[in-house]
N, C-alpha and C. Protein backbone atom coordinates (compact mmCIF):
# COMPACT_ATOMS: atom_id res chain seq x y z
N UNK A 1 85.73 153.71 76.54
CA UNK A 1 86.61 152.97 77.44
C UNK A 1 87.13 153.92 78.50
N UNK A 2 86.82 153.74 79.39
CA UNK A 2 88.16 154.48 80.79
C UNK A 2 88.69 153.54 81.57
N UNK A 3 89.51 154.15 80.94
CA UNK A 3 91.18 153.57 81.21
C UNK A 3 91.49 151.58 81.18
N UNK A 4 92.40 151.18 81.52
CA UNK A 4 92.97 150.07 80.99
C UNK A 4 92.75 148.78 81.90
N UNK A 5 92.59 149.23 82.98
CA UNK A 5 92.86 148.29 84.11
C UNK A 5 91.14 147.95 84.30
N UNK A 6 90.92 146.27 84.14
CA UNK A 6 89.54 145.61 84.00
C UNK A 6 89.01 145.33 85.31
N UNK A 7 90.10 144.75 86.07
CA UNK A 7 90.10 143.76 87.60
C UNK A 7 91.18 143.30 88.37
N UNK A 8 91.12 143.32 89.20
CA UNK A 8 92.27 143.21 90.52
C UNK A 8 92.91 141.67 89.87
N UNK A 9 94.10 140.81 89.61
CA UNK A 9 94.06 139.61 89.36
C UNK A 9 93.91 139.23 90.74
N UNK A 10 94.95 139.52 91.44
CA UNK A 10 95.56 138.97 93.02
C UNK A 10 95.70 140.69 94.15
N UNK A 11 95.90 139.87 95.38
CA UNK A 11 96.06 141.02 96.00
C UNK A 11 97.57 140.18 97.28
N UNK A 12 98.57 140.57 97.11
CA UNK A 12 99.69 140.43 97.34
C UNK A 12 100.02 140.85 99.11
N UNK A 13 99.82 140.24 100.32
CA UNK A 13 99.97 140.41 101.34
C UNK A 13 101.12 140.02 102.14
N UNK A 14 101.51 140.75 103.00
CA UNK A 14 103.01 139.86 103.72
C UNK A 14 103.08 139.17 104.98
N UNK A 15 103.80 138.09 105.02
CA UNK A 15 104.01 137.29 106.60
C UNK A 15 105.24 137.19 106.88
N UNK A 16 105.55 136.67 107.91
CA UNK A 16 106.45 136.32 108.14
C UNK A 16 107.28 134.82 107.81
N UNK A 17 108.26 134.61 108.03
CA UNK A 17 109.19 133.14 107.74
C UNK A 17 108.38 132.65 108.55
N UNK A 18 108.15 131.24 108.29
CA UNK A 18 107.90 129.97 108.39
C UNK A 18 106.14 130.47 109.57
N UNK A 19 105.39 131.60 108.64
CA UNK A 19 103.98 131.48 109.25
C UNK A 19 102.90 130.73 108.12
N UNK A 20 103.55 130.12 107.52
CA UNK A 20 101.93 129.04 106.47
C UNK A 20 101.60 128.76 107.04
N UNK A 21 101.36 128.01 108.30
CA UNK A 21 100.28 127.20 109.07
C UNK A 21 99.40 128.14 109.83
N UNK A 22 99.77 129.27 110.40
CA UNK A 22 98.97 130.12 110.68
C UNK A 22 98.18 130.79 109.40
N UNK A 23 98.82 130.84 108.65
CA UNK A 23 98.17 131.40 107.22
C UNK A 23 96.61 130.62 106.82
N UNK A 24 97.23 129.31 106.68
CA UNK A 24 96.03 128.05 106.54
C UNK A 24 95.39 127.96 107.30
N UNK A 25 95.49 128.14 108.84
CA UNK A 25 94.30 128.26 110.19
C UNK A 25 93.36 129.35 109.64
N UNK A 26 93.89 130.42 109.32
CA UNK A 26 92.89 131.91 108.79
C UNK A 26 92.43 131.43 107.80
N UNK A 27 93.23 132.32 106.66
CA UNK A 27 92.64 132.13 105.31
C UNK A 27 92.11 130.42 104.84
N UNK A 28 92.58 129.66 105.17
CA UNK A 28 91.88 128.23 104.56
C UNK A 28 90.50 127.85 105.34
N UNK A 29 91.01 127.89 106.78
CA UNK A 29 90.14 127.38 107.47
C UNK A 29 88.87 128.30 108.63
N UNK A 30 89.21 129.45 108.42
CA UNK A 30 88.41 130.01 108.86
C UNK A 30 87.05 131.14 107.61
N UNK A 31 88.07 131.63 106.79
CA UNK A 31 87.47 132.24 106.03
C UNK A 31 86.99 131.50 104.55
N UNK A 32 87.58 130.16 104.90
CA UNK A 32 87.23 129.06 103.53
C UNK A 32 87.71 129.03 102.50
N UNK A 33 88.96 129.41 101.88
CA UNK A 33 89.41 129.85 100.68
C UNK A 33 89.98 128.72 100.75
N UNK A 34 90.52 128.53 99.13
CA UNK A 34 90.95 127.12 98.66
C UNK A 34 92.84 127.47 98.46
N UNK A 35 93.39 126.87 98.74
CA UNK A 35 94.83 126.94 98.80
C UNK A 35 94.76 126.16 97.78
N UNK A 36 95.98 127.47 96.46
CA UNK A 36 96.65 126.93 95.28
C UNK A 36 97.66 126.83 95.35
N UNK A 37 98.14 125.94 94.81
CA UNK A 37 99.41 125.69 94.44
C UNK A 37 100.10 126.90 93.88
N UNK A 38 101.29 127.02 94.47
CA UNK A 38 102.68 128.03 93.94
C UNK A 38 102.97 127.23 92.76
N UNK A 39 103.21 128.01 91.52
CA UNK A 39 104.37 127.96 90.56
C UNK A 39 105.39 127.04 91.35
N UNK A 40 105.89 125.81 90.34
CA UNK A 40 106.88 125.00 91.28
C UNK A 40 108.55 126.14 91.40
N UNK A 41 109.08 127.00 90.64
CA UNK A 41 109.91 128.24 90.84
C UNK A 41 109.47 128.96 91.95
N UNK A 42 108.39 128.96 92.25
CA UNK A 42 108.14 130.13 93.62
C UNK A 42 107.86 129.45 94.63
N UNK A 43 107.89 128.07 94.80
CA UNK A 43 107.39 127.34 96.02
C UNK A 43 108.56 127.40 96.70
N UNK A 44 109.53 127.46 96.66
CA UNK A 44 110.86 127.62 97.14
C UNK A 44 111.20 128.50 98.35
N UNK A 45 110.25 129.69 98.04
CA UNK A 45 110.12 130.92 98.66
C UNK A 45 109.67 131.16 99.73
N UNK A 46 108.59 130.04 100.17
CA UNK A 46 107.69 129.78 100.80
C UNK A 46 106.59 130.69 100.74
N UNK A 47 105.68 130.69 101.66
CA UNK A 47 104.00 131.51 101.43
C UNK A 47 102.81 130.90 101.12
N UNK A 48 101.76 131.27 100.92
CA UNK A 48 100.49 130.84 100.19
C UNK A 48 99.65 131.52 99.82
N UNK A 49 99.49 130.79 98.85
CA UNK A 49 98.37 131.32 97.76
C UNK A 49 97.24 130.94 97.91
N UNK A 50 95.89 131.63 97.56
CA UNK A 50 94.62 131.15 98.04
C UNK A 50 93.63 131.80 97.42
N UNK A 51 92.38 131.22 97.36
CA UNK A 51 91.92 131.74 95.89
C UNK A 51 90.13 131.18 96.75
N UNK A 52 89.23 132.05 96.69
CA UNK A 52 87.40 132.37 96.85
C UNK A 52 86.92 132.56 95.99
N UNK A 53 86.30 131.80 94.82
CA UNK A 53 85.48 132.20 93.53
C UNK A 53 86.67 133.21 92.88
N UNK A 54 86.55 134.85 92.36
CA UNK A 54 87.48 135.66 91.67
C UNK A 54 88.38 136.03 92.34
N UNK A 55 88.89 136.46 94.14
CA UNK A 55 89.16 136.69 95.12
C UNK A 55 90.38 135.96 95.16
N UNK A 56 91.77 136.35 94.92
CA UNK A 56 92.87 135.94 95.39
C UNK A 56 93.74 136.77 96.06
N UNK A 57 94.34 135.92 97.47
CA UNK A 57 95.14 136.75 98.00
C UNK A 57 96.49 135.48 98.12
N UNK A 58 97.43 136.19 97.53
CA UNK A 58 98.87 135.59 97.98
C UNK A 58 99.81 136.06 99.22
N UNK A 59 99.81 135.46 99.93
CA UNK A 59 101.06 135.42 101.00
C UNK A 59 102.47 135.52 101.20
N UNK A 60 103.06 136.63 100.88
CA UNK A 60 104.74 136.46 100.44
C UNK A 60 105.23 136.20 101.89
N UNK A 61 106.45 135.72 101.59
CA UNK A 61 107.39 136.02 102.85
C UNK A 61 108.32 136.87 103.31
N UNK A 62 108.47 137.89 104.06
CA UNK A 62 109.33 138.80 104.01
C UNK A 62 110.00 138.83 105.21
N UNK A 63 111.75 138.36 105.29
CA UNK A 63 112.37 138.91 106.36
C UNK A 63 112.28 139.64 106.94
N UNK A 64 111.80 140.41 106.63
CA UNK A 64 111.75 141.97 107.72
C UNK A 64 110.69 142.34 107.94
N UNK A 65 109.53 141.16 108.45
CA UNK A 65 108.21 141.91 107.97
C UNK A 65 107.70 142.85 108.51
N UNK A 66 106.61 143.36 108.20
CA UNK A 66 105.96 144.47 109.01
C UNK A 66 104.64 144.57 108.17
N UNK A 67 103.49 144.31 109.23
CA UNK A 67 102.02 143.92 108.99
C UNK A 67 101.52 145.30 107.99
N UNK A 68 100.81 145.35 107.22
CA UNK A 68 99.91 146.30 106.41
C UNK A 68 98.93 146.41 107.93
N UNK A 69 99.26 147.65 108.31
CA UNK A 69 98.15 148.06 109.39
C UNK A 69 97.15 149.16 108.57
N UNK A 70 97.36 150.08 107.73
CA UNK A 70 96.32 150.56 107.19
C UNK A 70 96.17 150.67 105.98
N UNK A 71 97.15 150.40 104.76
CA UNK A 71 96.80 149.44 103.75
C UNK A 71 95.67 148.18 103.86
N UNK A 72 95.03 147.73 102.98
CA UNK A 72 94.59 146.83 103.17
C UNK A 72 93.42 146.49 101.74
N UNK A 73 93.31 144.89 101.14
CA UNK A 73 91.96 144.28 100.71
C UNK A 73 90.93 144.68 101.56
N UNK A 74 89.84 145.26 100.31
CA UNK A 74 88.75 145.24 100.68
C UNK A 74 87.42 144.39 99.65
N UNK A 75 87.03 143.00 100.70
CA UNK A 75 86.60 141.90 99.77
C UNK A 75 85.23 141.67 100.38
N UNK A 76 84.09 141.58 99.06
CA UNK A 76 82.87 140.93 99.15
C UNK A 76 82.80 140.16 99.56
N UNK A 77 81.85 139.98 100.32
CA UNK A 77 81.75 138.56 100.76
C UNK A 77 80.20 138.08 101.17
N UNK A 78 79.65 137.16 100.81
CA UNK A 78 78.28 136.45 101.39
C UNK A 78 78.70 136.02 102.79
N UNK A 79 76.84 136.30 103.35
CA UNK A 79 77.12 135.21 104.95
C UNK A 79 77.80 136.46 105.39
N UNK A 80 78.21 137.22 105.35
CA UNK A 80 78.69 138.65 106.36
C UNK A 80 78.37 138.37 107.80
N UNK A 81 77.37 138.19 107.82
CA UNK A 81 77.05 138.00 109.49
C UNK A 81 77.38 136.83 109.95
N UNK A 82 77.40 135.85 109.24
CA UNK A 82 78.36 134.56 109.71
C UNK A 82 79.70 134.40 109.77
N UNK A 83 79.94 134.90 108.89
CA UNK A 83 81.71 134.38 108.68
C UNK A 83 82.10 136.40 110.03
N UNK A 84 81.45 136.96 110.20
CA UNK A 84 81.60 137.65 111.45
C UNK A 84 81.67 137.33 112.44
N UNK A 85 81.09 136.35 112.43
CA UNK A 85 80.81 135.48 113.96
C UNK A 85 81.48 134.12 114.11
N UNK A 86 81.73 133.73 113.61
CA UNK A 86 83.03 132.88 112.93
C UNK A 86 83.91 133.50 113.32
N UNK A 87 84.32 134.83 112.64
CA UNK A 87 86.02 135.32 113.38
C UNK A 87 86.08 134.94 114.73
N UNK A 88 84.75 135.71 115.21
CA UNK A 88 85.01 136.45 116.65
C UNK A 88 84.94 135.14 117.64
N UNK A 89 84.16 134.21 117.01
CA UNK A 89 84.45 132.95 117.83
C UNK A 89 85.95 132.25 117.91
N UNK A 90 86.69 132.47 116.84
CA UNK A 90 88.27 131.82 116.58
C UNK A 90 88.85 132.76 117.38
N UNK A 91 88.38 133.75 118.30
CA UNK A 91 89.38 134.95 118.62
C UNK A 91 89.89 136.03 118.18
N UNK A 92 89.44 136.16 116.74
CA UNK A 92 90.00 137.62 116.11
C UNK A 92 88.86 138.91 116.56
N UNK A 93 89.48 139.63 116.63
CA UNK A 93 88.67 140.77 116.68
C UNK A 93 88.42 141.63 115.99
N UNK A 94 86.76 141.79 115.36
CA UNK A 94 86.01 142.15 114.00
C UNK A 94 85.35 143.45 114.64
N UNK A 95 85.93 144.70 114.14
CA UNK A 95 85.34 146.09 114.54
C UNK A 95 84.42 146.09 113.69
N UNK A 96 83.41 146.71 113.29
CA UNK A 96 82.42 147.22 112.68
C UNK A 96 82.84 148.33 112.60
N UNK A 97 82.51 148.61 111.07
CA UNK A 97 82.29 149.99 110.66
C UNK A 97 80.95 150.49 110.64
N UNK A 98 80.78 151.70 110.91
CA UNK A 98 79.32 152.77 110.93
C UNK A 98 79.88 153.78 110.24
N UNK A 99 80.75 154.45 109.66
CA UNK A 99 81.25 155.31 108.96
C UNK A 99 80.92 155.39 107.62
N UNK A 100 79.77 154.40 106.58
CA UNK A 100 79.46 153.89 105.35
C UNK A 100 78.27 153.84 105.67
N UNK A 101 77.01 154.93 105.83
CA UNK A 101 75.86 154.12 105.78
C UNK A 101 75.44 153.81 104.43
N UNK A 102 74.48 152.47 104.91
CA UNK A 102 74.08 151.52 103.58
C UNK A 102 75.13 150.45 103.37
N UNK A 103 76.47 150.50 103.86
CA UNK A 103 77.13 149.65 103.72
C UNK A 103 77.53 149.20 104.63
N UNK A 104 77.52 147.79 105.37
CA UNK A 104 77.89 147.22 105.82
C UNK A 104 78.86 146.27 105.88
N UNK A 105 80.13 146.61 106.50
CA UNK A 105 81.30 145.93 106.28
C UNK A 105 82.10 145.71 107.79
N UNK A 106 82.87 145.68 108.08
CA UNK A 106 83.75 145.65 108.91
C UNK A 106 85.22 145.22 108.74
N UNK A 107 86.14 145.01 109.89
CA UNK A 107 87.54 145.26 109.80
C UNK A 107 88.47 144.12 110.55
N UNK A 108 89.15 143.23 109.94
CA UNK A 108 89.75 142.33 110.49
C UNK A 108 91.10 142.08 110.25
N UNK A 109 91.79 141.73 111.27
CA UNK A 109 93.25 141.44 111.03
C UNK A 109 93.25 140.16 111.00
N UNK A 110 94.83 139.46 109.85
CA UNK A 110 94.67 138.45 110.09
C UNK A 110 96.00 137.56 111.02
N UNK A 111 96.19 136.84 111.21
CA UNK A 111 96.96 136.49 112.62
C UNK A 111 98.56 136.93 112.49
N UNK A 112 99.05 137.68 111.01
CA UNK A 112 100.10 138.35 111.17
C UNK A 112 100.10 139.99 111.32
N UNK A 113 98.85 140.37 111.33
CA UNK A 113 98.17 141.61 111.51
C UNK A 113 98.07 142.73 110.33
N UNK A 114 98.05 142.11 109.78
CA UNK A 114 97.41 142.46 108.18
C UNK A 114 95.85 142.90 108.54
N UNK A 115 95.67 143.59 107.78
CA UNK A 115 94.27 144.72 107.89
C UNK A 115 93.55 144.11 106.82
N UNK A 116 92.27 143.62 106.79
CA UNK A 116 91.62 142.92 106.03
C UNK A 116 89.97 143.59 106.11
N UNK A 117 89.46 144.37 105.07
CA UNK A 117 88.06 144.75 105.29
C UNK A 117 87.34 143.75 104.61
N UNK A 118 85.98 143.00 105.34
CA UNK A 118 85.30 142.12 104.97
C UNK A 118 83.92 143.37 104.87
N UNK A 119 83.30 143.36 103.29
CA UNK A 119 82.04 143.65 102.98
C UNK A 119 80.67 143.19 102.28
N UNK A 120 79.68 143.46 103.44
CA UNK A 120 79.12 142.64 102.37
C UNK A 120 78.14 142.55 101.19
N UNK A 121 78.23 141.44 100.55
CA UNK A 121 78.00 141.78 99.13
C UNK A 121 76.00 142.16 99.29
N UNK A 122 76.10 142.86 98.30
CA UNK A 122 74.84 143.39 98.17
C UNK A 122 73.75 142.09 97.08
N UNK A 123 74.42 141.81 96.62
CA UNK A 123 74.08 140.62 95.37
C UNK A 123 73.73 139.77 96.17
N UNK A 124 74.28 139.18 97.47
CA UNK A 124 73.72 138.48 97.84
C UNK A 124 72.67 138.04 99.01
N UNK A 125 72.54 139.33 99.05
CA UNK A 125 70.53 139.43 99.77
C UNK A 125 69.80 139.43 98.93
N UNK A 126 69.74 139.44 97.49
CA UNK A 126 68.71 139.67 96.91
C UNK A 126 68.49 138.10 96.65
């Protein structure tokens, strides 16, 4: 065995007050993830939760926010070259990385400027 920790459950990101609808433009509707339901205790709080096959990222809300600019998820993903072109058509702007050869990934913020690396999965070219 090494060590204890199996798999990421969630990956915990911050927005601002009253940005869910921008949240749901990105994450629901651009990158396709399925919006779960909050715990009815935490819905209160506001945010969203959102969930891609194993892939969850939750949305807190934080008064004081301030974007993860170099923190950041770094998530598999199929269709790499689509859902790339997809951003860049909604207006976000998707750097490419060349710093990984063999791997192909790149770098996206999402509309509260959260740092988001999209890579892609190797499993699914074969």
């Amino acid at each position: 065995m090494s060590g204890y920790l199996t798999a990421i459950d969630h990956v915990q990101l911050a927005m601002p007050v009253g940005g869910e609808e921008k949240a749901r433009a990105f994450y629901r509707d651009i990158l396709a993830m399925v919006e779960m339901p909050k715990p009815e205790e935490l819905a209160t709080r506001g945010g969203c939760w959102f969930r891609s096959g194993s892939v969850q990222i939750h949305l807190g809300v934080e008064n004081d926010f301030k974007p993860a600019l170099k923190a950041h998820p770094a998530v598999r993903c199929r269709e790499f070259h689509v859902l790339a072109a997809k951003l860049r058509r909604s207006g976000h702007e998707v750097v490419d990385d060349v710093l990984s050869p063999g791997v192909t990934r790149c770098f996206v913020h999402d509309p509260f400027g959260n740092r988001i690396e999209l890579v892609q999965d190797a499993s699914a070219l074969a």
